[in-house]
PDB file of N, CA and C in Angstrom:
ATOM      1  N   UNK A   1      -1.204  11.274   0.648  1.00  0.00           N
ATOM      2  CA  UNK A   1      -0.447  10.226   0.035  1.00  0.00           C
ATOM      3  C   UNK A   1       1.011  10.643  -0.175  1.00  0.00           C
ATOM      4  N   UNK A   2       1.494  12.024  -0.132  1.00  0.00           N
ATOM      5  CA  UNK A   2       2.714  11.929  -0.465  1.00  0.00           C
ATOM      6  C   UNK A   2       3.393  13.027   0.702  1.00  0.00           C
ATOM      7  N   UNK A   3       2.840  12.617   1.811  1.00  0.00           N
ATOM      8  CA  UNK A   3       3.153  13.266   2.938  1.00  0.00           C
ATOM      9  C   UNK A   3       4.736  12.646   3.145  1.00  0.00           C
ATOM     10  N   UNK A   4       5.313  13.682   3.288  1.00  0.00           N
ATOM     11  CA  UNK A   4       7.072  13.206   3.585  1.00  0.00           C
ATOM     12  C   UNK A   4       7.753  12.829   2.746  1.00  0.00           C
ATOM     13  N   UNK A   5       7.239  12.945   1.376  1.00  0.00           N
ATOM     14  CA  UNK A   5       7.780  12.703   0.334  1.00  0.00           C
ATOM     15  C   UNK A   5       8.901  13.417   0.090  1.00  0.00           C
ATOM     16  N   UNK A   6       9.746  14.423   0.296  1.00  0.00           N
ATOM     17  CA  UNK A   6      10.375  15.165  -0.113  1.00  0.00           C
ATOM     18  C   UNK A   6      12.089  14.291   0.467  1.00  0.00           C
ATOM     19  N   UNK A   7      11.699  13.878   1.312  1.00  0.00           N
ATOM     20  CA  UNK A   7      12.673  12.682   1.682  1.00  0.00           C
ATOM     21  C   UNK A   7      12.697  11.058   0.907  1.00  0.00           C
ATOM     22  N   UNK A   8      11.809  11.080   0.508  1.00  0.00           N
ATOM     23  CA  UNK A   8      12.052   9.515  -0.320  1.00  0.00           C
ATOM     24  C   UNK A   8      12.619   9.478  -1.048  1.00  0.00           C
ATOM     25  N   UNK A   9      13.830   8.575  -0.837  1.00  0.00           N
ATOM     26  CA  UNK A   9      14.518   8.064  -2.358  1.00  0.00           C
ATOM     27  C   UNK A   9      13.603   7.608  -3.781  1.00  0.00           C
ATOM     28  N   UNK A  10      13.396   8.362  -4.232  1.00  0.00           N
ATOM     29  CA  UNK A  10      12.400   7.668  -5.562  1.00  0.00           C
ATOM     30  C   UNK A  10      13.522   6.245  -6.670  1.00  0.00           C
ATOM     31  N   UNK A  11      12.351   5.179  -6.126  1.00  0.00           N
ATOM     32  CA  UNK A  11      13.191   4.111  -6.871  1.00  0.00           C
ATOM     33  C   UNK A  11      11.827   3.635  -8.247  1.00  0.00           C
ATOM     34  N   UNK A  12      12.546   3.486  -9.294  1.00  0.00           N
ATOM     35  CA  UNK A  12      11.065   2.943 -10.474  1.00  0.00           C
ATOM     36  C   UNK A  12      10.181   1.475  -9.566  1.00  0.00           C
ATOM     37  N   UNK A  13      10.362   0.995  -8.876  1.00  0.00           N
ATOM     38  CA  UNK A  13       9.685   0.641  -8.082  1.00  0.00           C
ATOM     39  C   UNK A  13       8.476   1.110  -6.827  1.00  0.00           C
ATOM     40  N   UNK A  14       9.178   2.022  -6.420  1.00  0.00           N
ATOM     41  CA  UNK A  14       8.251   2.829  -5.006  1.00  0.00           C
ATOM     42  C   UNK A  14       7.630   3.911  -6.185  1.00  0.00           C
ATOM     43  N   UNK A  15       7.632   4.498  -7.638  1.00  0.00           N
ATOM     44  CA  UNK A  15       6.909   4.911  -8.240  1.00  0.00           C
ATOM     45  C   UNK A  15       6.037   4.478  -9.024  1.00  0.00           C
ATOM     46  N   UNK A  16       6.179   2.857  -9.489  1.00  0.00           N
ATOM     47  CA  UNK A  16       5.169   2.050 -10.167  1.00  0.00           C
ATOM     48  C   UNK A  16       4.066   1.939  -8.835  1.00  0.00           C
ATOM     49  N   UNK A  17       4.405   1.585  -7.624  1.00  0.00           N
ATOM     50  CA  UNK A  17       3.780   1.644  -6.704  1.00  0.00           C
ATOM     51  C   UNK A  17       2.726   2.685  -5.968  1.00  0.00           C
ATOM     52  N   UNK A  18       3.408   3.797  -6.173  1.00  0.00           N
ATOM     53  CA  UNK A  18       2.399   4.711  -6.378  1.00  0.00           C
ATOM     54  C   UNK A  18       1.782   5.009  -7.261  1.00  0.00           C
ATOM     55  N   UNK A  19       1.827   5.151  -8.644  1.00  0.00           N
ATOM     56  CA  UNK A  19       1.050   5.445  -9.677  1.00  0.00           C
ATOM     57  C   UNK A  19      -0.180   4.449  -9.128  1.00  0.00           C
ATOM     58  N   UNK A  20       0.582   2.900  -9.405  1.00  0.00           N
ATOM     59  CA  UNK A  20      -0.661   2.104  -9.375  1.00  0.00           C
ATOM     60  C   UNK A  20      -1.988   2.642  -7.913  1.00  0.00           C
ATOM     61  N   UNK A  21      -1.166   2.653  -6.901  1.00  0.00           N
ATOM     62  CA  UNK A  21      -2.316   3.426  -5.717  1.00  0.00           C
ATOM     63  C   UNK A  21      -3.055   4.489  -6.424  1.00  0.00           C
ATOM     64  N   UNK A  22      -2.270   5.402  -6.834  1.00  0.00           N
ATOM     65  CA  UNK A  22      -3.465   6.482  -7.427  1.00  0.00           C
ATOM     66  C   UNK A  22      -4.467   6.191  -8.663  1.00  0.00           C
ATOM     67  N   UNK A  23      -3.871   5.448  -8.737  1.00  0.00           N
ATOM     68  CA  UNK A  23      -5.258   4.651  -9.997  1.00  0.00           C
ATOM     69  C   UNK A  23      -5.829   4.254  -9.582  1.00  0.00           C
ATOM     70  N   UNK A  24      -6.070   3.131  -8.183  1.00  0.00           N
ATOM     71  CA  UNK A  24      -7.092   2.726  -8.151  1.00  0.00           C
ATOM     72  C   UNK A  24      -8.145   3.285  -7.426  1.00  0.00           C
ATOM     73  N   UNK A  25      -7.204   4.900  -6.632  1.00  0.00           N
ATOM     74  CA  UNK A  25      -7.689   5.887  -6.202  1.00  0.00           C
ATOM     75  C   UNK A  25      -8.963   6.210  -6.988  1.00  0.00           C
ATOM     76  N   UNK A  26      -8.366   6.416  -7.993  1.00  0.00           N
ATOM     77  CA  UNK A  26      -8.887   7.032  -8.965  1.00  0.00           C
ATOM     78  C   UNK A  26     -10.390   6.519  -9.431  1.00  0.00           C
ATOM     79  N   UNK A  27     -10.074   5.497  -9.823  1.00  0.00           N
ATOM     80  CA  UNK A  27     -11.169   4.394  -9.935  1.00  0.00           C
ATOM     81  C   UNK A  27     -12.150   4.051  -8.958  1.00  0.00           C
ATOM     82  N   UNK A  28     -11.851   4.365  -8.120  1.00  0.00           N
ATOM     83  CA  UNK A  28     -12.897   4.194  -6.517  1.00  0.00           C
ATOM     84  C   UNK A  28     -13.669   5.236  -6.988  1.00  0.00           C
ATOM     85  N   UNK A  29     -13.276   6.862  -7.032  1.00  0.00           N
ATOM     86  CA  UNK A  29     -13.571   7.963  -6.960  1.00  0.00           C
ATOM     87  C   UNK A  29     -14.793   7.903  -8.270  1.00  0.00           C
ATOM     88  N   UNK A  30     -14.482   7.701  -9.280  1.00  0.00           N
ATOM     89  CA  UNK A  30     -15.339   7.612 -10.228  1.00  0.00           C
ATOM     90  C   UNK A  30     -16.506   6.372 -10.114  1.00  0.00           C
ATOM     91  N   UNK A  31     -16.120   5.299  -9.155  1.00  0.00           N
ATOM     92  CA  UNK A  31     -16.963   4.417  -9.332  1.00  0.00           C
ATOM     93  C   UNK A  31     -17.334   3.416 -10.366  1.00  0.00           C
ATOM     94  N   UNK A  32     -15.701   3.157 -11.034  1.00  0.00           N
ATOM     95  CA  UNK A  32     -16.097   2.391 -12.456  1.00  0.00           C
ATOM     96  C   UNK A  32     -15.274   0.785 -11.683  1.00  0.00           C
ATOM     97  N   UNK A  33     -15.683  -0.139 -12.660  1.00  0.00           N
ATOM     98  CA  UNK A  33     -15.141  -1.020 -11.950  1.00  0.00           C
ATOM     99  C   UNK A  33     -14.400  -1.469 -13.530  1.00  0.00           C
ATOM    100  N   UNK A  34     -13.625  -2.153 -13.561  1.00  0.00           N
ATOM    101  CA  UNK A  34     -12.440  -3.171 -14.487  1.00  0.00           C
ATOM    102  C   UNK A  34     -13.294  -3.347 -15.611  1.00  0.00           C
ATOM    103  N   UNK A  35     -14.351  -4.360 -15.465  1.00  0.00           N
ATOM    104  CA  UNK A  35     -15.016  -4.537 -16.559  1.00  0.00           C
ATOM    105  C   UNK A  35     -15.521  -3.424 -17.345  1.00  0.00           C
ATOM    106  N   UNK A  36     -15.327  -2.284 -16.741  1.00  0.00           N
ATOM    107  CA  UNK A  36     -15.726  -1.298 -17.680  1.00  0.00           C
ATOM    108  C   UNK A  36     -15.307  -0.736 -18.827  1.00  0.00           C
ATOM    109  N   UNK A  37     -13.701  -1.110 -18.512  1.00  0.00           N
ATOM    110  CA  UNK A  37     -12.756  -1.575 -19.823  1.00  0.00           C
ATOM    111  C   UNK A  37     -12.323  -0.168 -19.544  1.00  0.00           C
ATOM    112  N   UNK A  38     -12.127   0.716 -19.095  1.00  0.00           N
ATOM    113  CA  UNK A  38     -11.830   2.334 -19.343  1.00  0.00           C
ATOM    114  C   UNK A  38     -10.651   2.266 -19.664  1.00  0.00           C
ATOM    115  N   UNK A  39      -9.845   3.160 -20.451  1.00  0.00           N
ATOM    116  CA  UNK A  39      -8.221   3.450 -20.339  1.00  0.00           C
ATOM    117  C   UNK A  39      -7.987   4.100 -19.032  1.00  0.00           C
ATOM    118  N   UNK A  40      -6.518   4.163 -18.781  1.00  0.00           N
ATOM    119  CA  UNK A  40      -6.006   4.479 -17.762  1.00  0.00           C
ATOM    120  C   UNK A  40      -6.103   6.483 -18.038  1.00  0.00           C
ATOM    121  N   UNK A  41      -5.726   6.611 -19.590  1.00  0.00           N
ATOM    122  CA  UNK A  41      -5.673   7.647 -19.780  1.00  0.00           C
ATOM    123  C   UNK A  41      -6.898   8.587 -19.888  1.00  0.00           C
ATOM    124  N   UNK A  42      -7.959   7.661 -19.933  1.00  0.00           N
ATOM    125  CA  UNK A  42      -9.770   8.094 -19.983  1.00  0.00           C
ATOM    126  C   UNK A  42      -9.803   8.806 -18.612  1.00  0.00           C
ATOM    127  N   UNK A  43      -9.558   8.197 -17.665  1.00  0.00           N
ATOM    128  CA  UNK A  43      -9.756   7.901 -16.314  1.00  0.00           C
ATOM    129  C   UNK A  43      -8.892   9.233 -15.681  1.00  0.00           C
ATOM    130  N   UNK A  44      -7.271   9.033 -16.146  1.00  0.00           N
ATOM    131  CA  UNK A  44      -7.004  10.966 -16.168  1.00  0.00           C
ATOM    132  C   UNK A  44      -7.592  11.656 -16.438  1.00  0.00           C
ATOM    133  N   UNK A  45      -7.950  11.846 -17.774  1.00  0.00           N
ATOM    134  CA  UNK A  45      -8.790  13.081 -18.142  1.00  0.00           C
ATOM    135  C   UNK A  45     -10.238  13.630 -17.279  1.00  0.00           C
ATOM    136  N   UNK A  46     -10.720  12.314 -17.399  1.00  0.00           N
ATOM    137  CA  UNK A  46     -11.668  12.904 -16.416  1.00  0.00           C
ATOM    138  C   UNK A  46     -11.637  13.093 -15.197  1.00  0.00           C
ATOM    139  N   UNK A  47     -10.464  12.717 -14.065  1.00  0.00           N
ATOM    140  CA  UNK A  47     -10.018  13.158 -12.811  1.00  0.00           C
ATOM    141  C   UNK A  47      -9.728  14.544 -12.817  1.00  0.00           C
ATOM    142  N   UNK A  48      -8.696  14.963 -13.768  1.00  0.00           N
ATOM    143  CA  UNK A  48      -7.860  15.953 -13.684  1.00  0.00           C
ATOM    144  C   UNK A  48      -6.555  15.852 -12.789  1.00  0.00           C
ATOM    145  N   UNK A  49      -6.237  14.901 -12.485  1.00  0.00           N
ATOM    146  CA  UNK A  49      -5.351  14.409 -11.012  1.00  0.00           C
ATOM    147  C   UNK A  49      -4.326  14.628 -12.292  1.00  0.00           C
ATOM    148  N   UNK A  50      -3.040  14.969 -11.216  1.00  0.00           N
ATOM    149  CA  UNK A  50      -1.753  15.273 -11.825  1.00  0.00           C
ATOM    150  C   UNK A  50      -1.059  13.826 -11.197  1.00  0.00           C
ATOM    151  N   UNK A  51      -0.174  13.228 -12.252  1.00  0.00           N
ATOM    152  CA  UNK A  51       0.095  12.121 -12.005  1.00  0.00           C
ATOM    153  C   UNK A  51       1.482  12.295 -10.561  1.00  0.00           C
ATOM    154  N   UNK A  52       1.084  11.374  -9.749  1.00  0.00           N
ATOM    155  CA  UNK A  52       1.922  11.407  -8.545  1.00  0.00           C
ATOM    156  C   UNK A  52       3.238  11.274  -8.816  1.00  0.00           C
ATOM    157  N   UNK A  53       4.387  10.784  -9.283  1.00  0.00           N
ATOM    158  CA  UNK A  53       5.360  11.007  -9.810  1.00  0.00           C
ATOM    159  C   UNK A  53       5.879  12.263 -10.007  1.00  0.00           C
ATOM    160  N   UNK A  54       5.031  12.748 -11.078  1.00  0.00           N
ATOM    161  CA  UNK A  54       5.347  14.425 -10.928  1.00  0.00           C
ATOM    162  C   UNK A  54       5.117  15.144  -9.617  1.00  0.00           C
ATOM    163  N   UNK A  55       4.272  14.895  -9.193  1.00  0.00           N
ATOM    164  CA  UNK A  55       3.586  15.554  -7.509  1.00  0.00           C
ATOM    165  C   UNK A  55       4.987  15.353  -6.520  1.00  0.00           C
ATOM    166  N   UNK A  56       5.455  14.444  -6.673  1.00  0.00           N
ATOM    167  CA  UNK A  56       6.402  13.496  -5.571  1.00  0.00           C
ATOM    168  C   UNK A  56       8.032  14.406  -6.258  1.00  0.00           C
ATOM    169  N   UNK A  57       7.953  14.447  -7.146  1.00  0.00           N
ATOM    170  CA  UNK A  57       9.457  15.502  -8.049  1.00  0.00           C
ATOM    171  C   UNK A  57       9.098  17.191  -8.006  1.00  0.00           C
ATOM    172  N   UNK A  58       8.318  17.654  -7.576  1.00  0.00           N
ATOM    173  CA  UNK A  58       8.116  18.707  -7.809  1.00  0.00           C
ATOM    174  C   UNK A  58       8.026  19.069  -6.215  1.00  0.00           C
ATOM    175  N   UNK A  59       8.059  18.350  -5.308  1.00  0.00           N
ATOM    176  CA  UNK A  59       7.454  18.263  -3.738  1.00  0.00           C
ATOM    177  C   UNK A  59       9.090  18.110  -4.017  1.00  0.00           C
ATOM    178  N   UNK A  60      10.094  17.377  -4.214  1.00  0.00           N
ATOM    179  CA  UNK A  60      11.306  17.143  -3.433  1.00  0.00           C
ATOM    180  C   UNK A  60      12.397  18.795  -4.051  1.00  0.00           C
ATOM    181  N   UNK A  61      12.162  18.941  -5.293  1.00  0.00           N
ATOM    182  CA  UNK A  61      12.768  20.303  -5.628  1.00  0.00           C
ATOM    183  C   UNK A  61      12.130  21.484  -5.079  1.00  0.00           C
ATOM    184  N   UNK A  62      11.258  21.456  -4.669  1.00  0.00           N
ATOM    185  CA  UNK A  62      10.799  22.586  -3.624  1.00  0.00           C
ATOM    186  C   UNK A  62      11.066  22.202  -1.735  1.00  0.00           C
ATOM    187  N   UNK A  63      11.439  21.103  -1.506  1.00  0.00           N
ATOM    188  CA  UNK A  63      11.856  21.103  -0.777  1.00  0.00           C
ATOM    189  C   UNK A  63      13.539  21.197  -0.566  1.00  0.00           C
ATOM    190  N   UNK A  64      14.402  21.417  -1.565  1.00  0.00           N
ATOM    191  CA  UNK A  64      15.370  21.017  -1.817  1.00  0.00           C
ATOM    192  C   UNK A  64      15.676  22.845  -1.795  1.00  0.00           C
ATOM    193  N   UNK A  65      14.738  23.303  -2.637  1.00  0.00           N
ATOM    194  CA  UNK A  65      15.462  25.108  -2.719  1.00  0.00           C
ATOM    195  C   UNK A  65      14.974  25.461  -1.197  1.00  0.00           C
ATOM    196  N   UNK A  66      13.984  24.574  -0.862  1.00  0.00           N
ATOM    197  CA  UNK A  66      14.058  25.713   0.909  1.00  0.00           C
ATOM    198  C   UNK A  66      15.260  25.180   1.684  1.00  0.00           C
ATOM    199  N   UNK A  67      15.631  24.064   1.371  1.00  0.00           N
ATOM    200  CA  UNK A  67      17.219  23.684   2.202  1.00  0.00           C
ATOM    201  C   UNK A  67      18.011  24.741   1.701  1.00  0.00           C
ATOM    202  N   UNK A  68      18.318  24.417   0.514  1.00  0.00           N
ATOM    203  CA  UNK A  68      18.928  25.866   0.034  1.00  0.00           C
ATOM    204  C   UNK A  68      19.164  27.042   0.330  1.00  0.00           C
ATOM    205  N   UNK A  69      17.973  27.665   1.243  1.00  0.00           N
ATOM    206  CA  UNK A  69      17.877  29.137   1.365  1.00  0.00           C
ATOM    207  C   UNK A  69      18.013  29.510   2.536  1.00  0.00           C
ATOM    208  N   UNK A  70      18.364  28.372   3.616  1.00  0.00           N
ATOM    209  CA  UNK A  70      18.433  28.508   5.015  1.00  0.00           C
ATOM    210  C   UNK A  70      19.643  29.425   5.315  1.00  0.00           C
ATOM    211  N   UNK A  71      19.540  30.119   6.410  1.00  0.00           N
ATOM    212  CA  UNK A  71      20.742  30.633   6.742  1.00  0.00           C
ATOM    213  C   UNK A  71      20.919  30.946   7.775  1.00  0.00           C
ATOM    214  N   UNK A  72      20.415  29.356   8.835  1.00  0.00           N
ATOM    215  CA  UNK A  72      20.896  29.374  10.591  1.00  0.00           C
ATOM    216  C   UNK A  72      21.824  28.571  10.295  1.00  0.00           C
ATOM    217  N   UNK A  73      22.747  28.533   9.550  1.00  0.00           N
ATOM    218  CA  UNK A  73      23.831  27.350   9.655  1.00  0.00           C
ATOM    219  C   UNK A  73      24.197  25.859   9.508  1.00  0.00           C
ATOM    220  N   UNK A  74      22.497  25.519   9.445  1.00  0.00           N
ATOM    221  CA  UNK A  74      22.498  23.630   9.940  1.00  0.00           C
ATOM    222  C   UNK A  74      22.924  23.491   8.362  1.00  0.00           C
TER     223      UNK A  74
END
């Protein structure tokens, strides 16, 4: 899911957008459906999934210090 991410402009849009994907990720994975009423934050805890946002900021500053450290010139 966050293949090539290190290039995306992160807009609060293309990140509401992903959160929401990984929730319902999420929700597949566990097998609960809506009516089950769960919190969103229930549903973390018991994943353990690190919220994509962070995944997607932590993927572009590590891609950002290996630009950094190059030293063929480009």
């Amino acid at each position: 899911m966050t293949y090539g991410s290190e290039t995306w402009s992160l807009t609060m849009g293309l990140i509401r957008r992903l959160r929401v994907t990984q929730r319902a990720m999420e929700i597949v994975m566990l097998g609960v459906s809506l009516r089950d009423q769960i919190r969103n934050k229930e549903i973390r805890r018991i994943t353990r999934v690190t919220d994509i946002a962070q995944r997607v900021a932590k993927l572009k500053w590590q891609w950002a210090g290996h630009v950094a450290r190059r030293t063929d010139g480009r």
